[in-house]
Protein backbone atom coordinates (compact mmCIF):
# COMPACT_ATOMS: atom_id res chain seq x y z
CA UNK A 1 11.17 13.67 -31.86
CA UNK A 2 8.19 11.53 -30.79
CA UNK A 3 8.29 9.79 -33.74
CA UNK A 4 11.55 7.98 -32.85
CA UNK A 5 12.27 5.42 -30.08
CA UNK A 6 14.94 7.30 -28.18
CA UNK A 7 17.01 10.36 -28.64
CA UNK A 8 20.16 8.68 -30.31
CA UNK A 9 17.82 7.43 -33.67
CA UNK A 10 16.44 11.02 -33.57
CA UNK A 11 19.95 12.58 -33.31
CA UNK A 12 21.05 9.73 -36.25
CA UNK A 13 17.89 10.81 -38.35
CA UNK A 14 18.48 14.57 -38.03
CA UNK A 15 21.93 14.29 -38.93
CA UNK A 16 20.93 12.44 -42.18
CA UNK A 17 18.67 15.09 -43.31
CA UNK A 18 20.55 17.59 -42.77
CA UNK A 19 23.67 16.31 -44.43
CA UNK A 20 20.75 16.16 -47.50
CA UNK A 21 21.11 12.26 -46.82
CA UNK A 22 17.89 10.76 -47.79
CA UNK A 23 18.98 6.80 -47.85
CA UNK A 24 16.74 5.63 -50.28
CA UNK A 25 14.01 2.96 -49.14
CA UNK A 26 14.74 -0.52 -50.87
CA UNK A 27 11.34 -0.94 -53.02
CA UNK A 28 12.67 2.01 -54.69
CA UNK A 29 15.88 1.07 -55.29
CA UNK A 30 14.46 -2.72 -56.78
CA UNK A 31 12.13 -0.18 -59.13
CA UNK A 32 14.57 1.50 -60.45
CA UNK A 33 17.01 -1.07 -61.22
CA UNK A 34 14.83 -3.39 -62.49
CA UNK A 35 13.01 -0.41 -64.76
CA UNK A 36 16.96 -0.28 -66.44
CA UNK A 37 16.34 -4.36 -67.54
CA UNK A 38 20.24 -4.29 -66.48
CA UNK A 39 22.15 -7.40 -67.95
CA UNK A 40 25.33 -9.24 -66.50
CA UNK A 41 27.83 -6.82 -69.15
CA UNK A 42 26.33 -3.12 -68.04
CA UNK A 43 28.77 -0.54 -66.27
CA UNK A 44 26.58 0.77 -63.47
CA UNK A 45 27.32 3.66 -60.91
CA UNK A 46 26.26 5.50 -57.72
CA UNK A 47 27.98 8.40 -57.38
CA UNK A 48 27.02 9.01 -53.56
CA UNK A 49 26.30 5.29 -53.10
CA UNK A 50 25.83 5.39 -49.30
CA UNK A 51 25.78 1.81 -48.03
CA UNK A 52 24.98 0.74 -51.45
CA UNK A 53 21.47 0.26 -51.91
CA UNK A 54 20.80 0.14 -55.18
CA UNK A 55 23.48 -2.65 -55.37
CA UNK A 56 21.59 -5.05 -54.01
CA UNK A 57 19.62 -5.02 -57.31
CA UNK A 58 22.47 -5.12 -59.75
CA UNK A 59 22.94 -8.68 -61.96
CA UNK A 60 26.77 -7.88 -61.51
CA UNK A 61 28.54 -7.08 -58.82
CA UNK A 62 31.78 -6.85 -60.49
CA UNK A 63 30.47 -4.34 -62.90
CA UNK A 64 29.39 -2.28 -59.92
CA UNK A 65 30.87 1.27 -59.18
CA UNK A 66 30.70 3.62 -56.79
CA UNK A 67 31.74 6.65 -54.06
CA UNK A 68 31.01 7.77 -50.68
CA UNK A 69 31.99 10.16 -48.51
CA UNK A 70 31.06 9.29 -45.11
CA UNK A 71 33.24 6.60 -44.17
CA UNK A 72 30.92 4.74 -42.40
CA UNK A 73 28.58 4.26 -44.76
CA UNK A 74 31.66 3.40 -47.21
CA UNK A 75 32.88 0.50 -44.62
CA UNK A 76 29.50 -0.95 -45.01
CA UNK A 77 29.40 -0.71 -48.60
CA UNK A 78 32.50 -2.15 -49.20
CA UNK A 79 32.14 -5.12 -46.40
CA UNK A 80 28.69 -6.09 -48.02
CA UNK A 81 29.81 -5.91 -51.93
CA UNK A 82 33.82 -6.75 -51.86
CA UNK A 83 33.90 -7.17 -55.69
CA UNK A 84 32.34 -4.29 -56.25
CA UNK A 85 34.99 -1.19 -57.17
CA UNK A 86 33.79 1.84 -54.41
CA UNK A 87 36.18 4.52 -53.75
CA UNK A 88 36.15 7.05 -50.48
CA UNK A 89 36.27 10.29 -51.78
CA UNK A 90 33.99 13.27 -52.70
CA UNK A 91 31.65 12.78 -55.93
CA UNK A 92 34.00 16.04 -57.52
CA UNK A 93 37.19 14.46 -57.17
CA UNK A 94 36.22 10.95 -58.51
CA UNK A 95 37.10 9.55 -61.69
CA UNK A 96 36.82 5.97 -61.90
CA UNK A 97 38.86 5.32 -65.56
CA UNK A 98 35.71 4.20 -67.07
CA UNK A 99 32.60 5.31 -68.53
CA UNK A 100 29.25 4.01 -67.56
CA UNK A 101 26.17 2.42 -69.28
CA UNK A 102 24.26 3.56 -66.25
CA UNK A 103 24.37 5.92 -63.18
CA UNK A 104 21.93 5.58 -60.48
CA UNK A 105 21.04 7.49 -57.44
CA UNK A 106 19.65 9.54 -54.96
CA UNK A 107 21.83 12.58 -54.54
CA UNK A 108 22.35 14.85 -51.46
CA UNK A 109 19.54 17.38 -52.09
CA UNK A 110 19.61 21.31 -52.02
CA UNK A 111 23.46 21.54 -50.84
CA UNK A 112 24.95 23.60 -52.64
CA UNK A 113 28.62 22.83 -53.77
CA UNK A 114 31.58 25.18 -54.88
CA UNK A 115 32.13 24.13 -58.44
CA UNK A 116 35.79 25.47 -60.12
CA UNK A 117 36.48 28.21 -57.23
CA UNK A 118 33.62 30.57 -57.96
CA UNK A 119 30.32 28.84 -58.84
CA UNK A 120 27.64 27.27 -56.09
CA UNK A 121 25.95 24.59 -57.88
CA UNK A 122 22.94 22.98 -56.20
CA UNK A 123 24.13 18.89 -55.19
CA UNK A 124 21.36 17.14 -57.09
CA UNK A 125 22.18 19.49 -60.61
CA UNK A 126 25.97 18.97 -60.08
CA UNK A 127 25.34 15.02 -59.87
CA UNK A 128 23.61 15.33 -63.33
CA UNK A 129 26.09 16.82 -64.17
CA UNK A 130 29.29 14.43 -63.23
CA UNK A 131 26.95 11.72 -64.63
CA UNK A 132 27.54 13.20 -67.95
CA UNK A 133 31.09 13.21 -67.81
CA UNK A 134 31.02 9.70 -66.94
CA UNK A 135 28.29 8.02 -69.51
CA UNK A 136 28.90 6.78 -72.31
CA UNK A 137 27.09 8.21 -75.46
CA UNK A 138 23.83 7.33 -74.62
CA UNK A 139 23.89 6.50 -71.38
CA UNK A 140 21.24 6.52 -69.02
CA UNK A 141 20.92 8.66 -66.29
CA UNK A 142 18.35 7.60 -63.56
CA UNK A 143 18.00 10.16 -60.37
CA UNK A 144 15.68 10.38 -57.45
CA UNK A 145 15.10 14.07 -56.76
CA UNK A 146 12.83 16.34 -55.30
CA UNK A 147 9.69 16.67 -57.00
CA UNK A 148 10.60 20.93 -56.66
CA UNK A 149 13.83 19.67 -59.15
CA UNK A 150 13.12 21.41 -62.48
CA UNK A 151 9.84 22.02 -61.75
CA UNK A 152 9.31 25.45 -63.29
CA UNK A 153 10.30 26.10 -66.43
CA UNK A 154 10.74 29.54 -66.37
CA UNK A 155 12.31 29.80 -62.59
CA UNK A 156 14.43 27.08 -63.56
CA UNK A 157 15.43 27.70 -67.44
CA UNK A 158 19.46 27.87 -67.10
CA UNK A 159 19.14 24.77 -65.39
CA UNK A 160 17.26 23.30 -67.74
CA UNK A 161 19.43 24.59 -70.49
CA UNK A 162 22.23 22.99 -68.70
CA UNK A 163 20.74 19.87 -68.52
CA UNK A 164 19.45 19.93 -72.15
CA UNK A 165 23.36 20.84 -73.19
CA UNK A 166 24.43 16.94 -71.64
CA UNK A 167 21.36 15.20 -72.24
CA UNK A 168 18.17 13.99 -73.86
CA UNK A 169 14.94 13.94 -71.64
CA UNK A 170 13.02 10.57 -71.31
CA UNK A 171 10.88 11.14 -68.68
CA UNK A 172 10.01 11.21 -64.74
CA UNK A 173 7.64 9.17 -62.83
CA UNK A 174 6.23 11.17 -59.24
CA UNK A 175 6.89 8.80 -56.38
CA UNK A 176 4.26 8.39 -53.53
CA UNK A 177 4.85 11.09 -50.48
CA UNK A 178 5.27 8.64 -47.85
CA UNK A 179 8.44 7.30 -49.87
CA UNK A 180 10.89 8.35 -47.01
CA UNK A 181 8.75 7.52 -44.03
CA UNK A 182 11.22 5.14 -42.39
CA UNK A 183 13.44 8.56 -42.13
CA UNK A 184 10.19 9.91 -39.91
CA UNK A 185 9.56 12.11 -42.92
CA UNK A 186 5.88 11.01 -43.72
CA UNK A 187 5.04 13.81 -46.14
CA UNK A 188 8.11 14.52 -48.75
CA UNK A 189 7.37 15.03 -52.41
CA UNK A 190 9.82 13.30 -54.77
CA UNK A 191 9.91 11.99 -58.68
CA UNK A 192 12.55 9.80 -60.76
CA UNK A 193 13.74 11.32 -63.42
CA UNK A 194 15.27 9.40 -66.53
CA UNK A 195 17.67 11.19 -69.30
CA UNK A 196 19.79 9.97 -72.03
CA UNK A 197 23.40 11.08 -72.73
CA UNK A 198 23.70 12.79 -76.45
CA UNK A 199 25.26 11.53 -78.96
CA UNK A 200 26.68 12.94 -81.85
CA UNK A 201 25.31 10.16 -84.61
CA UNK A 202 23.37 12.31 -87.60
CA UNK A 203 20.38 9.94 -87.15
CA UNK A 204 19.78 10.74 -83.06
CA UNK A 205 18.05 13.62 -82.03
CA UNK A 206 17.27 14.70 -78.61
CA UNK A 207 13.96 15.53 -76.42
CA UNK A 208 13.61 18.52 -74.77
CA UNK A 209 12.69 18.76 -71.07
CA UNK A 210 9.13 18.67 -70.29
CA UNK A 211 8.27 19.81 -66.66
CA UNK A 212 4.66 17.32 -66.48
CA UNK A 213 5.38 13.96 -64.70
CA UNK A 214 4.84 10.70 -67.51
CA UNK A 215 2.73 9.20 -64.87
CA UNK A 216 2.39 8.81 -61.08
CA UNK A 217 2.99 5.97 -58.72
CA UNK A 218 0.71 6.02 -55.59
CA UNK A 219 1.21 4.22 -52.35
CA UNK A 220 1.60 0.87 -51.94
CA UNK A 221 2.57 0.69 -55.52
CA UNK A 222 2.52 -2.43 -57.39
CA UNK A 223 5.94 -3.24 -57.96
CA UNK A 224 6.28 -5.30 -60.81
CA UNK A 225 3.32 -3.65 -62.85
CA UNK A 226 5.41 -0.07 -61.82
CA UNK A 227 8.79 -1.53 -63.70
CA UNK A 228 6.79 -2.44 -66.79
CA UNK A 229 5.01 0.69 -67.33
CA UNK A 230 8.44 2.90 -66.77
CA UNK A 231 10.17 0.10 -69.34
CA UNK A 232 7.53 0.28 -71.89
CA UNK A 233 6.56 4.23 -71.77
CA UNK A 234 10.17 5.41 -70.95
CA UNK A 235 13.42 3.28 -71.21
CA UNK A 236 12.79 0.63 -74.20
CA UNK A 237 13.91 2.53 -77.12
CA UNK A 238 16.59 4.46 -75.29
CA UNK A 239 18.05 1.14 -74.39
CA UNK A 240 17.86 -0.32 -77.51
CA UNK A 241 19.68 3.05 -78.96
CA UNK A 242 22.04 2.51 -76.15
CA UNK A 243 22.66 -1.17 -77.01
CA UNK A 244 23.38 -0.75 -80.74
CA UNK A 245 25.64 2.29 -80.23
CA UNK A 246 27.64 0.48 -77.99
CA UNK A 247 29.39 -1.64 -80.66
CA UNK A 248 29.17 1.03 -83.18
CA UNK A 249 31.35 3.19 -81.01
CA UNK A 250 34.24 0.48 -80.66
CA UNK A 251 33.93 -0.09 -84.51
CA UNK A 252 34.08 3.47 -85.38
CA UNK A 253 37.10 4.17 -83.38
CA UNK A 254 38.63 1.16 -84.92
CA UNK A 255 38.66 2.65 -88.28
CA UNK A 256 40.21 5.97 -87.38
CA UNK A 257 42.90 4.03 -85.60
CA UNK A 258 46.02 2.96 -87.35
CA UNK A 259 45.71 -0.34 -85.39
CA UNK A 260 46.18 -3.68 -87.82
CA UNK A 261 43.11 -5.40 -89.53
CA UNK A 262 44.47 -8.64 -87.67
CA UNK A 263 44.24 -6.69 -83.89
CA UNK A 264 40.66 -5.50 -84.93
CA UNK A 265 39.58 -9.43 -85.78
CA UNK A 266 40.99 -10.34 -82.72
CA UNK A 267 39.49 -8.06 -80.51
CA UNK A 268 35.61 -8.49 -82.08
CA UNK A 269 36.34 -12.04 -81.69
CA UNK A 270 37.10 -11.88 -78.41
CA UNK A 271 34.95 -9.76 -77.17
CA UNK A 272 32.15 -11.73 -78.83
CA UNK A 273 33.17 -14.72 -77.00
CA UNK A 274 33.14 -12.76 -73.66
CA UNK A 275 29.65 -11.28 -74.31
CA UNK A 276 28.23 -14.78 -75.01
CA UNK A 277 29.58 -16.86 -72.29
CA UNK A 278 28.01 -17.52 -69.30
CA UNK A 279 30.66 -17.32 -67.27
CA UNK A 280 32.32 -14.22 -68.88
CA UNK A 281 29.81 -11.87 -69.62
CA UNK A 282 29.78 -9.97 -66.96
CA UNK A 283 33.20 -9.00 -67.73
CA UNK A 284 32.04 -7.67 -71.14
CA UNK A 285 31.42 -3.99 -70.24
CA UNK A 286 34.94 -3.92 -68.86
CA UNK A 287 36.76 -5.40 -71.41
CA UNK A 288 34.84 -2.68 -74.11
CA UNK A 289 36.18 0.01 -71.79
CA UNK A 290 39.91 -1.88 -72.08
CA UNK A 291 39.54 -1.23 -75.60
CA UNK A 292 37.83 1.69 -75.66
CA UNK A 293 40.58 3.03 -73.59
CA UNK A 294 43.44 1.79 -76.17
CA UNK A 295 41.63 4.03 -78.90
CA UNK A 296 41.40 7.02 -77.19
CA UNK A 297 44.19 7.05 -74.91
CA UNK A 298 46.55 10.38 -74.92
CA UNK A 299 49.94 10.65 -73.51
CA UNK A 300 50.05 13.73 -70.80
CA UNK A 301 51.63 17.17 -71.03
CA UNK A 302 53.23 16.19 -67.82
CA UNK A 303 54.74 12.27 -68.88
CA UNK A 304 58.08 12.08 -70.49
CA UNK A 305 57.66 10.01 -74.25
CA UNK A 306 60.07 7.51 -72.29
CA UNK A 307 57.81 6.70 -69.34
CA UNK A 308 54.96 6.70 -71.69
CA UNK A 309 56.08 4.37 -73.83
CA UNK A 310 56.18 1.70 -70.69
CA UNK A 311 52.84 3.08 -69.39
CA UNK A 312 50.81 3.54 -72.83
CA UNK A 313 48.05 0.59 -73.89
CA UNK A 314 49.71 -1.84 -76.70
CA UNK A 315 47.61 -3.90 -78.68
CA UNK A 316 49.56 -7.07 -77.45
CA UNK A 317 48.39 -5.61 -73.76
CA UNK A 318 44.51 -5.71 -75.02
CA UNK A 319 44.70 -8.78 -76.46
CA UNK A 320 46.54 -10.30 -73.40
CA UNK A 321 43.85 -8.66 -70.95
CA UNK A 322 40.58 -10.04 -73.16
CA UNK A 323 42.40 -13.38 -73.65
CA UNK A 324 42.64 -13.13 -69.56
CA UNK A 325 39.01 -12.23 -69.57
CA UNK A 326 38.15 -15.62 -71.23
């Protein structure tokens, strides 16, 4: 308690780390986005986004997507970044219609969360864990953690197996102790770790886990010289994987879809013109989920064939939304 002014920011303080709500500092937030080199097109998400800091950092707002339980800290996100698309609601009920070229985020830490009825899942696994249902193949996963997350190998092997089953490991980088000092918690070990969604192309293969940090970032880090070090030794080839699988996805689906040659021109031509136009491209990523969407899309159990006929994706409705896009 001395370490606060009065007894209301000590109250305030408690209650955030106890709720496991460690609102993450803004230096780290500007690391870690800028380590992701995002562009205008990327999909990003927080899935407990708090008052959105890691938004601040994000080239697009309007590819910005998010959810928070505490309603205050959702009023604050939402007044600060209007176009951005954040939802009130619990991180296991949210399902945002899209899939991601990015999640972010600093988790709740050591809750633990009743997963189907039966299972207690600790809150920083089970947000690895939604991440993977919402990334795209190959999709990056960046997560500040504990450094205790994952640190034993043989204490922690189903969890590691679990992880392994979603992802690829890139690496983690050990943040400096004093990281969440502004919280009056001057001594709290933490780490970011980076992992790659799999994908099922023959000539990927992932990394196994490895519990030994890639380096270490001490206090009063440099920032700048800290982004290109975790670009160059840990995200530059995973992005570039990430990049070029992108369209290969869309182009795949295309040809296992009995759309027409002339409504797969159409859409690569317009969604070329959206990803090279200033003032469209950062409606890129959303228009390749549009699409994506029309490839994969399955009418429910539950939906008569009448109403889904009204409701379903046409390819007149795709072309009409990317020729809205432009």
């Amino acid at each position: 308690r001395k370490d606060f002014d009065n007894y209301h920011t000590y109250s305030e303080a408690k209650k955030e780390i106890e709720n496991g709500q460690f609102f993450t500092p803004p230096k780290l937030c500007q690391y870690i986005m800028q380590s992701l080199m995002l562009s205008a097109g990327d999909t990003v998400a927080d899935l407990a986004c708090g008052m959105g800091s890691f938004f601040n950092f994000a080239p697009s707002e309007e590819n910005i997507y998010g959810c928070e339980l505490d309603i205050k800290a959702f009023k604050v996100a939402h007044h600060l970044y209007p176009a951005a698309h954040i939802e009130w609601q619990d991180i296991r009920n949210y399902q945002p219609g899209i899939r991601f070229d990015y999640v972010v985020g600093n988790p709740p830490f050591h809750l633990k969360w009743m997963i189907d009825g039966d299972e207690n899942m600790e809150s920083q696994l089970y947000y690895c864990v939604k991440a993977a249902q919402l990334l795209k193949p190959l999709g990056i996963l960046a997560i500040l953690v504990p450094k205790s997350f994952l640190a034993d190998t043989f204490l922690d092997a189903k969890k590691i197996k679990l992880m392994e089953t979603h992802f690829s490991y890139l690496g983690q980088v050990t943040l400096p102790d004093n990281s969440f000092s502004h919280l009056g918690v001057t001594s709290f070990a933490t780490k970011v770790q980076f992992w790659q969604k799999k994908c099922s192309s023959p000539d990927w293969a992932p990394h196994k886990y490895q519990p030994d940090e890639t380096f270490t970032l001490q206090k009063n880090f440099d920032l700048q010289a800290a982004v290109k070090q975790t670009f160059e030794r840990i995200l530059m080839l995973p992005k570039a994987n990430l990049e070029k699988n992108s369209a290969h996805v869309l182009l795949e689906l295309a040809r296992n879809h009995s759309s027409s040659k002339t409504f797969q021109y159409e859409v690569q031509k317009r969604l070329y013109q959206i990803k090279v136009h200033p003032a469209t491209k950062d409606r890129y990523g959303k228009c390749c989920e549009y699409v994506h969407t029309f490839y994969t899309q399955k009418k429910p159990d539950s939906m008569t064939q009448e109403e889904w006929d009204r409701k379903k994706l046409t390819e007149r409705k795709v072309l009409t939304y990317l020729r809205r896009a432009l």
